[in-house]
Protein backbone atom coordinates (compact mmCIF):
# COMPACT_ATOMS: atom_id res chain seq x y z
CA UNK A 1 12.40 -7.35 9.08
CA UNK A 2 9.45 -6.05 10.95
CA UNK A 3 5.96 -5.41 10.05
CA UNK A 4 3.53 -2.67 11.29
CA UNK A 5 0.38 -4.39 10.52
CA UNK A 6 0.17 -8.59 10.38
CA UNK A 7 -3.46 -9.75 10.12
CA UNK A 8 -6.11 -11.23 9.99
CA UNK A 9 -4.67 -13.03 12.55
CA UNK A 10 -6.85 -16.57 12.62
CA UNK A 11 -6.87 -19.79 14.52
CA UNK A 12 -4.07 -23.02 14.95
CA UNK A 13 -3.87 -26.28 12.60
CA UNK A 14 -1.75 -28.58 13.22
CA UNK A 15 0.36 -28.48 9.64
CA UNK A 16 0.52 -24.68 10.46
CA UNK A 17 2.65 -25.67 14.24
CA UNK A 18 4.58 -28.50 12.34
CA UNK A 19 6.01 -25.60 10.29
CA UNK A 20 6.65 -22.98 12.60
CA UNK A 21 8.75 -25.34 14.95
CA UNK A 22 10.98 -25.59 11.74
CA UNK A 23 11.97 -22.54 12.99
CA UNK A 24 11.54 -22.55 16.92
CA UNK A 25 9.69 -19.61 16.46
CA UNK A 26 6.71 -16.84 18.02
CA UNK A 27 3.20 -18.61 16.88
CA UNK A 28 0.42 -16.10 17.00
CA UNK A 29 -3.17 -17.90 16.81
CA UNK A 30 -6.70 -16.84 18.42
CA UNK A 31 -7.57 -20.99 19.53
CA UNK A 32 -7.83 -23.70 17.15
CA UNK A 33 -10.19 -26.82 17.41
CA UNK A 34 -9.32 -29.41 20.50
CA UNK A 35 -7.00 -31.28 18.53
CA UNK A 36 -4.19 -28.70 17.60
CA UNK A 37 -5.12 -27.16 21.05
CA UNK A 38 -4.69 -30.13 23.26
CA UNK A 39 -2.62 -32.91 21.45
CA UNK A 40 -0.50 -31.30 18.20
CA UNK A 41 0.76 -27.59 20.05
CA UNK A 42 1.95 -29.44 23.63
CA UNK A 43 3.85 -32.11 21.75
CA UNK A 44 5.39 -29.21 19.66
CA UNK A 45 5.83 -27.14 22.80
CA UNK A 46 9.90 -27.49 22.91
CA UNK A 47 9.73 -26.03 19.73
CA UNK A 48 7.74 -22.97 19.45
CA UNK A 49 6.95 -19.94 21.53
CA UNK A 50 3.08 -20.21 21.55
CA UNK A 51 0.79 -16.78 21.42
CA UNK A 52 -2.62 -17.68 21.51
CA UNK A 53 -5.08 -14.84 21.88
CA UNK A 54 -7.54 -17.69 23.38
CA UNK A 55 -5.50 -19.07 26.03
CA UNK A 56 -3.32 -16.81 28.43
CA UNK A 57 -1.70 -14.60 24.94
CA UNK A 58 -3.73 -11.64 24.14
CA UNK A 59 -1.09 -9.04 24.65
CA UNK A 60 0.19 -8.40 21.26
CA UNK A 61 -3.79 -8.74 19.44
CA UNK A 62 -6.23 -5.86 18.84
CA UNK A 63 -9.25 -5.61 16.49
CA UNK A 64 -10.09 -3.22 13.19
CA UNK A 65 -12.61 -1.52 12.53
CA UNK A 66 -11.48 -2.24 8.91
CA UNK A 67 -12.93 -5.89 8.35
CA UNK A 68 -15.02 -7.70 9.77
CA UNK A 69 -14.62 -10.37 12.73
CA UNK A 70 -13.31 -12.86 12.99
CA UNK A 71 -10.93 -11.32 10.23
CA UNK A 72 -10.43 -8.59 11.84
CA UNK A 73 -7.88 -9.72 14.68
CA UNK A 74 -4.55 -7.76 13.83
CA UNK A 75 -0.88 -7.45 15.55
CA UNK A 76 2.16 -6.38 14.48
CA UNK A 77 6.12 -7.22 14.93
CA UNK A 78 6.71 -4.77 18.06
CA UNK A 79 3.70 -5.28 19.65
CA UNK A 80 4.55 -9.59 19.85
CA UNK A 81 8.13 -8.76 20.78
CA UNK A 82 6.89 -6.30 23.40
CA UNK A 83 4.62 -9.32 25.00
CA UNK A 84 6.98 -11.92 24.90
CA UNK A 85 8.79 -11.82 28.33
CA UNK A 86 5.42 -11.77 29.41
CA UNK A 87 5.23 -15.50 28.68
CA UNK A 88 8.81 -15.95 29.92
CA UNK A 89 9.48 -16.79 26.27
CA UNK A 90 13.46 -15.24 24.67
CA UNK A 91 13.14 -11.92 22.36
CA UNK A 92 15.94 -12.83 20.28
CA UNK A 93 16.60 -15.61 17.56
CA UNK A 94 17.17 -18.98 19.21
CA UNK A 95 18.76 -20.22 16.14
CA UNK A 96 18.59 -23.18 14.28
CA UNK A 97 19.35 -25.05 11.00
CA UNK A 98 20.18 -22.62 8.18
CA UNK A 99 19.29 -22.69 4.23
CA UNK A 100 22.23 -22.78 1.97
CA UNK A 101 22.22 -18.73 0.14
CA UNK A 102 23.83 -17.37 -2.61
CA UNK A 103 25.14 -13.96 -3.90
CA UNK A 104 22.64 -12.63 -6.70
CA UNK A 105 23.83 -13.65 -10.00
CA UNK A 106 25.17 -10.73 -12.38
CA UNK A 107 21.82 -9.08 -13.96
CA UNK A 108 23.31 -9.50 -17.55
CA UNK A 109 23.11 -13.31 -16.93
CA UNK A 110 19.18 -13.17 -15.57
CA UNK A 111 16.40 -14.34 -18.16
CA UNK A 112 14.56 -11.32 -19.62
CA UNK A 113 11.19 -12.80 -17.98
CA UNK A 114 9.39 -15.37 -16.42
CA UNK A 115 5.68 -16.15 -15.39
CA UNK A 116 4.84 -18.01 -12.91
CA UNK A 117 0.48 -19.49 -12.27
CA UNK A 118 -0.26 -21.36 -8.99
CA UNK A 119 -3.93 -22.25 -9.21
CA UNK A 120 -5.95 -22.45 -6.08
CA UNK A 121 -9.51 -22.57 -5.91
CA UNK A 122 -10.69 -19.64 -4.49
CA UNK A 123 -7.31 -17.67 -6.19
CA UNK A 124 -4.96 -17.70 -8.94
CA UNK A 125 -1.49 -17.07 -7.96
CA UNK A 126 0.89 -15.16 -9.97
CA UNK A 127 4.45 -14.13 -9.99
CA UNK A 128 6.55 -11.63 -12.77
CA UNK A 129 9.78 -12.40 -12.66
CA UNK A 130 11.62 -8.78 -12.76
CA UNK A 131 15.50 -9.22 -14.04
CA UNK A 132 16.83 -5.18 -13.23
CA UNK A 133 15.70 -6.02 -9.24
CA UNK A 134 16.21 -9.86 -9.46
CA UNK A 135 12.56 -9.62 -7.88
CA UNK A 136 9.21 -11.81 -8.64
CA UNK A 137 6.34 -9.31 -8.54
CA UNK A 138 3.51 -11.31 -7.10
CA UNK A 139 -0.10 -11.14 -8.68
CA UNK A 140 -3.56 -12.59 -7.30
CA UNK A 141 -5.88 -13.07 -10.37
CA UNK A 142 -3.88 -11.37 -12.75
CA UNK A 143 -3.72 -7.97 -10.82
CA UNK A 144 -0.44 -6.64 -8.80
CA UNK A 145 -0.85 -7.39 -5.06
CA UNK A 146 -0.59 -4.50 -2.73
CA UNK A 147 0.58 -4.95 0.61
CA UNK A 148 -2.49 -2.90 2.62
CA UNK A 149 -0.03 -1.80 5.72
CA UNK A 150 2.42 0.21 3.34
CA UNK A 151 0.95 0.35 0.05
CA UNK A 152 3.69 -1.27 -1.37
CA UNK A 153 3.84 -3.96 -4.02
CA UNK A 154 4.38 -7.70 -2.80
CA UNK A 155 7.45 -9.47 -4.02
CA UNK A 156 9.69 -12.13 -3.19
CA UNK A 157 12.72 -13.65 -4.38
CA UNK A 158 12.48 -17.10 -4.36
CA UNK A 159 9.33 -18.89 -5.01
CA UNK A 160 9.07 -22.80 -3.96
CA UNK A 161 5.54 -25.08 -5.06
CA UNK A 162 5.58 -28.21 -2.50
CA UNK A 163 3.03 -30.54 -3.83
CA UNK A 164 2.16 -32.23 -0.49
CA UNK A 165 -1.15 -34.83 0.05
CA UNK A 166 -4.21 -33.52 1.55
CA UNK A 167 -6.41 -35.82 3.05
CA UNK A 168 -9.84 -35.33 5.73
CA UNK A 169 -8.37 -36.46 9.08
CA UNK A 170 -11.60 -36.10 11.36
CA UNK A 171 -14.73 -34.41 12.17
CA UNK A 172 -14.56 -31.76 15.17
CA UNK A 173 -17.21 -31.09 18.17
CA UNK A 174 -18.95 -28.74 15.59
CA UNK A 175 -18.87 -31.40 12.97
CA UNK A 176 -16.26 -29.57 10.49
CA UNK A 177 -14.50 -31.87 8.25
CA UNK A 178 -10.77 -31.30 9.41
CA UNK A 179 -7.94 -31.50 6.85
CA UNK A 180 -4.42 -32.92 7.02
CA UNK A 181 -1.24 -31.71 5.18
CA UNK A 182 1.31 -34.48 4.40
CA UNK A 183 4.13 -32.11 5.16
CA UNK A 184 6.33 -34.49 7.25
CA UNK A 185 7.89 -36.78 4.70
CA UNK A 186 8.45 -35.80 0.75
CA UNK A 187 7.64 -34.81 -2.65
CA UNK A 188 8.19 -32.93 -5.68
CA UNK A 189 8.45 -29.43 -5.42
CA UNK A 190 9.71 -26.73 -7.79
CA UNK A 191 12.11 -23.86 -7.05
CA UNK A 192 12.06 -20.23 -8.93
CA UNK A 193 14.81 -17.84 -8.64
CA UNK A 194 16.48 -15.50 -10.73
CA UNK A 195 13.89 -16.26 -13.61
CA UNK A 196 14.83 -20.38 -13.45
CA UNK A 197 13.06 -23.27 -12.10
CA UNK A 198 14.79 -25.76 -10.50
CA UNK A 199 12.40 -29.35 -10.46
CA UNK A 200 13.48 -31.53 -7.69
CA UNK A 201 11.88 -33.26 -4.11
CA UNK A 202 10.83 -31.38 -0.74
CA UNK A 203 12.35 -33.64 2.60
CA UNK A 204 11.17 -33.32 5.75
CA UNK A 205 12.25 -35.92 8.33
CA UNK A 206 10.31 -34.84 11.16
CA UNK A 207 7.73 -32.34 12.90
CA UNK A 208 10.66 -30.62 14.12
CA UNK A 209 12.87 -30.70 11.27
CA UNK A 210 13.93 -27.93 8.64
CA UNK A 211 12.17 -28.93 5.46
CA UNK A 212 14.93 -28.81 2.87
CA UNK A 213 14.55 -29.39 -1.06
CA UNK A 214 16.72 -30.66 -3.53
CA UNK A 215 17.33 -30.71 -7.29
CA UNK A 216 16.56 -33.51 -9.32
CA UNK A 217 20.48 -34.97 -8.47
CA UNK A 218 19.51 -35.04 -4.85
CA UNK A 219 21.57 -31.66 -4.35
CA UNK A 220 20.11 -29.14 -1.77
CA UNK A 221 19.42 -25.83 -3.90
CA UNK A 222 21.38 -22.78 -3.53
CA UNK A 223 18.50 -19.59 -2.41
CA UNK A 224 19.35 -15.99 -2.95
CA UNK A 225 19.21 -14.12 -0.20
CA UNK A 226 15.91 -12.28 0.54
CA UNK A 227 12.31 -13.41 0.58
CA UNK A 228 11.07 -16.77 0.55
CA UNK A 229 7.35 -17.49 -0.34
CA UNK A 230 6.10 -21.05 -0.12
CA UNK A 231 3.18 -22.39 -2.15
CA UNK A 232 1.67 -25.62 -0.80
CA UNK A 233 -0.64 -27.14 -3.52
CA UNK A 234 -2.16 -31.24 -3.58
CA UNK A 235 -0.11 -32.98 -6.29
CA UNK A 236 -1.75 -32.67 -9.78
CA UNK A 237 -2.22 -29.25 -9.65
CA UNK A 238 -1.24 -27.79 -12.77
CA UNK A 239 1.43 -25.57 -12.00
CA UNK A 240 2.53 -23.44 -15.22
CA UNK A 241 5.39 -21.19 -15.63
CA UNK A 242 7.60 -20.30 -19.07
């Protein structure tokens, strides 16, 4: 799909470049601290098409008059496809390893409802499940979340929870407390679609690798085809859904 407006557009950390060479794909960032910038995005350059607003990339970016900075930093799908061959990167899929999908399942065998609460701190996340459009209606703090570029309601059709281990990994030059996501290894992780939830483990072998996720009999779960949206949360967090 493409998007007319993708923003605010922010800066690089390193668990951020460790999943976007899952996909060897486009990585739009204004900098990041000297870490991500100098160690984590070279050893992950094989594996993503770098776009940094900061460093030699600031074709696709322009600023609103909308927010303010530095959230105000805005792009959108034509304008990073236009700019690509002018970092000699491809503007087509490069391909890669593919999730397992499924056909939707018959809506007289979808549950009537399900609700779905992933508590952060500054947010609560909700999704509706909706059986007529096999669709979970996303919510932020109980209200229906409008997409600002179309005015359209925000959905997705599968929903997957990683609980994954955050831990303070070092102080920058400006003395900020830097955070690390364990998101090279495994864990528990829940799956949502078509008004179930499927417990089970999230795998990922490596920085480069796919992360894949499994049922609780070590089978790799079956998606519907459509949209995907990943919730990372630290383990404990109380995750709710009925």
């Amino acid at each position: 799909g493409t998007a007319t407006d993708i923003g605010g557009v922010r800066s690089a950390r390193p668990y951020f470049v460790r999943w976007v060479a899952e996909y060897k794909a486009l990585y739009g960032h204004f900098g990041g601290d000297p870490k991500v910038l100098n160690e984590v995005i070279p050893a992950m350059s094989g594996s993503i098409y770098n776009m940094d607003d900061l460093n030699g990339g600031s074709c696709p970016y322009h600023r609103t008059t909308t927010r303010v900075a530095p959230h105000n930093a805005y792009t959108n799908s034509a304008a990073l496809i236009s700019c690509l061959p002018q970092k000699g990167y491809p503007t087509t899929y490069q391909g890669g390893p593919g999730r397992p999908f499924v056909d939707d399942t018959p809506a007289a065998d979808r549950p009537a409802s399900q609700s779905i609460t992933v508590p952060y701190r500054t947010v609560s996340v909700g999704y509706q499940f909706d059986p007529a459009t096999d669709k979970y209606i996303r919510l932020l703090n109980g209200k229906k979340q409008i997409d600002p570029a179309n005015n359209q309601q925000v959905f997705a059709r599968n929903i997957i929870v990683m609980f994954q281990a955050i831990s303070n990994d070092y102080l920058d030059a400006s003395g900020i407390q830097r955070i690390n996501i364990a998101n090279v290894g495994s864990g528990k992780s829940i799956v949502f679609k078509e008004g179930k939830a499927i417990t089970g483990t999230w795998k990922k072998t490596s920085d480069t690798a796919l992360t894949r996720f499994y049922d609780d009999a070590g089978k790799e779960i079956i998606l519907v085809r459509g949209e995907i949206f990943i919730q990372s949360v630290p383990p404990g967090t109380a995750v709710t859904y009925k």
